[in-house]
C-alpha atoms as a PDB file:
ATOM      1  CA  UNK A   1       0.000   0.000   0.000  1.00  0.00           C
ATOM      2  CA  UNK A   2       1.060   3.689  -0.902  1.00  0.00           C
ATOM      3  CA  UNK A   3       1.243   5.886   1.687  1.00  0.00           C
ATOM      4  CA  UNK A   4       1.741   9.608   0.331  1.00  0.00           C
ATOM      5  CA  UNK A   5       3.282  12.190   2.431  1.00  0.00           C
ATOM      6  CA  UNK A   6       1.879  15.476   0.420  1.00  0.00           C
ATOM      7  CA  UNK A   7      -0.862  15.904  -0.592  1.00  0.00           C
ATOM      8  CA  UNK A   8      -0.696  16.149  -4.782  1.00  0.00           C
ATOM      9  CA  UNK A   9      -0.947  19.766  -6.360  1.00  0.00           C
ATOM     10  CA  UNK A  10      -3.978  21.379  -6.280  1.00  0.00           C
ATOM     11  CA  UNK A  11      -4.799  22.036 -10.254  1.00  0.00           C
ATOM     12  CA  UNK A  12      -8.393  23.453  -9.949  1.00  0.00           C
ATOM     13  CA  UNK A  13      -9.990  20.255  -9.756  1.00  0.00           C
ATOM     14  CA  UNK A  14     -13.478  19.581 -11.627  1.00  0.00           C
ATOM     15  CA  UNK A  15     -14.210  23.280 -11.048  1.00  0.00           C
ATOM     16  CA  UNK A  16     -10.788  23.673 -13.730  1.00  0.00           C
ATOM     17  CA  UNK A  17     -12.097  21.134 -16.182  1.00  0.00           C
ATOM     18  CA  UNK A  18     -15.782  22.933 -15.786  1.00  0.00           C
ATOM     19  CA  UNK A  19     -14.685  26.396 -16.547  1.00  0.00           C
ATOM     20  CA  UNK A  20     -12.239  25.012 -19.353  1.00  0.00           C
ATOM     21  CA  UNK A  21     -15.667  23.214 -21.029  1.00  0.00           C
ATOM     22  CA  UNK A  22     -17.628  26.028 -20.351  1.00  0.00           C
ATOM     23  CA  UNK A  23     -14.711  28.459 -22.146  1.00  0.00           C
ATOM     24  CA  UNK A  24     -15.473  26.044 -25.751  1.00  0.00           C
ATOM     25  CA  UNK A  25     -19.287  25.829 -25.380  1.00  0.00           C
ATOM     26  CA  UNK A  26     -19.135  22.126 -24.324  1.00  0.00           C
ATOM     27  CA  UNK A  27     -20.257  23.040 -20.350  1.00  0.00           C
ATOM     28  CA  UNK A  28     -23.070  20.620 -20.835  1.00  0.00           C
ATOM     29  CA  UNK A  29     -20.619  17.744 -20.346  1.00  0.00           C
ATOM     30  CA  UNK A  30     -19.549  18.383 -16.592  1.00  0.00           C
ATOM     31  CA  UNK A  31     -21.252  15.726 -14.844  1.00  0.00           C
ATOM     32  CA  UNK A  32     -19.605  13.361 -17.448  1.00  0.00           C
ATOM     33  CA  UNK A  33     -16.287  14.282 -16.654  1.00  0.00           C
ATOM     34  CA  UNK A  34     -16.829  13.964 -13.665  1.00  0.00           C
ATOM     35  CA  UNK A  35     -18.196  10.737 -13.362  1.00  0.00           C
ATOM     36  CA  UNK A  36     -16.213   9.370 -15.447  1.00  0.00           C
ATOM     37  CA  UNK A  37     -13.242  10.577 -13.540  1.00  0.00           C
ATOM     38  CA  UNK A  38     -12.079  12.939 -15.888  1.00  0.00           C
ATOM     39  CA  UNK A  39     -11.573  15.689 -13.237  1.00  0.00           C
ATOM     40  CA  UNK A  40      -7.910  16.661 -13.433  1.00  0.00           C
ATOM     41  CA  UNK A  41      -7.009  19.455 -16.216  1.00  0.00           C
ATOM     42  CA  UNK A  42      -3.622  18.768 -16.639  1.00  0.00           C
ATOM     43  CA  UNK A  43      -4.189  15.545 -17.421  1.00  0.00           C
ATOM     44  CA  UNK A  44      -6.746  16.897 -19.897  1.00  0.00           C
ATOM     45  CA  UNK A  45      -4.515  18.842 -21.798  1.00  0.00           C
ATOM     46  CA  UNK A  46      -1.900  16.743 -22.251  1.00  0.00           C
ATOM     47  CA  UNK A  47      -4.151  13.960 -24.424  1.00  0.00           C
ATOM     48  CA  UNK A  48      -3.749  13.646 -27.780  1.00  0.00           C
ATOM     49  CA  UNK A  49      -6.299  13.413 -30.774  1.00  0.00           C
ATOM     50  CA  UNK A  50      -6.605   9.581 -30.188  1.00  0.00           C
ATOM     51  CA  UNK A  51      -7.280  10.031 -26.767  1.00  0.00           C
ATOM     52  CA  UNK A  52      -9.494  12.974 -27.011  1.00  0.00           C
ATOM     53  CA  UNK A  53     -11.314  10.355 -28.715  1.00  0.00           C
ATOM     54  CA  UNK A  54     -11.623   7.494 -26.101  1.00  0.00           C
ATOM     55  CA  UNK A  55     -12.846  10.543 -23.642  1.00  0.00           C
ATOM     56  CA  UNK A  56     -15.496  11.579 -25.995  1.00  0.00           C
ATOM     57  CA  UNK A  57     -17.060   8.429 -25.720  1.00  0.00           C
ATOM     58  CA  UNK A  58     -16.709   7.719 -21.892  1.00  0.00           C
ATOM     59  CA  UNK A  59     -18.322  11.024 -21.089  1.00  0.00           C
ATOM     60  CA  UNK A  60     -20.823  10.018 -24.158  1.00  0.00           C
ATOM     61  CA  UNK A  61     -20.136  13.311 -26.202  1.00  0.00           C
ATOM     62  CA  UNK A  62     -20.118  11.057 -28.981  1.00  0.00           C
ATOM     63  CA  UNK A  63     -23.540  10.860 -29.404  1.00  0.00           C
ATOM     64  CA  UNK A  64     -23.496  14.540 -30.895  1.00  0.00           C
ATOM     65  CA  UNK A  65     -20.720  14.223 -33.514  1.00  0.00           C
ATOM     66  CA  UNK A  66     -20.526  17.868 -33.617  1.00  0.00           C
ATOM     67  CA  UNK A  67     -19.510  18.146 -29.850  1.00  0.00           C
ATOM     68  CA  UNK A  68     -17.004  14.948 -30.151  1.00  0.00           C
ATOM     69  CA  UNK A  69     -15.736  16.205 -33.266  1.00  0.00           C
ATOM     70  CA  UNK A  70     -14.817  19.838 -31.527  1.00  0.00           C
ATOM     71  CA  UNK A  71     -13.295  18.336 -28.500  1.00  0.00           C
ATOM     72  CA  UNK A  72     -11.200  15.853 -30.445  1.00  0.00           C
ATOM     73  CA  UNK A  73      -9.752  18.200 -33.118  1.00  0.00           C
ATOM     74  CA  UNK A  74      -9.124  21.033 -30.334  1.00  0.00           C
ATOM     75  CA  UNK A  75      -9.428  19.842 -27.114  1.00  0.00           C
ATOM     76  CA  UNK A  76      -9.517  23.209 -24.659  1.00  0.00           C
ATOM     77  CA  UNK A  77      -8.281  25.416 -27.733  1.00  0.00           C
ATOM     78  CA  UNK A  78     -10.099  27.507 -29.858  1.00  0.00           C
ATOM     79  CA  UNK A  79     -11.331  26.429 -33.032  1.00  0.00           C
END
């Protein structure tokens, strides 16, 4: 078992990865993230296309192509 000393950095948490959806229109997929586990922005910004991709569809954003085709081309960028 891992015992950790310090507690990890504090990167903003879900409230990070809500503002960051909210900034590209796709706010609407919060809860998702969250559920899923998706709650850790630096994590979020370091995936590439391919796993964009695998995201899209755990948080189900790929039932609106549109939406899953946004957040896999640009991730938290603009368009």
């Amino acid at each position: 078992r891992t015992v950790h000393k310090e507690a990890p950095p504090d990167n903003g948490g879900m409230a990070a990865v809500a503002e960051a959806l909210g900034r590209i229109g796709l706010q609407s997929y919060v809860a998702a993230f969250d559920s899923e586990g998706f709650d850790d922005i630096d994590f979020l910004l370091g995936l590439d296309r391919a796993e964009r991709a695998t995201v899209a569809t755990a948080t189900g954003m790929d039932a609106k192509p549109g939406h899953a085709g946004k957040w896999v081309k640009f991730g938290f960028g603009e368009p």
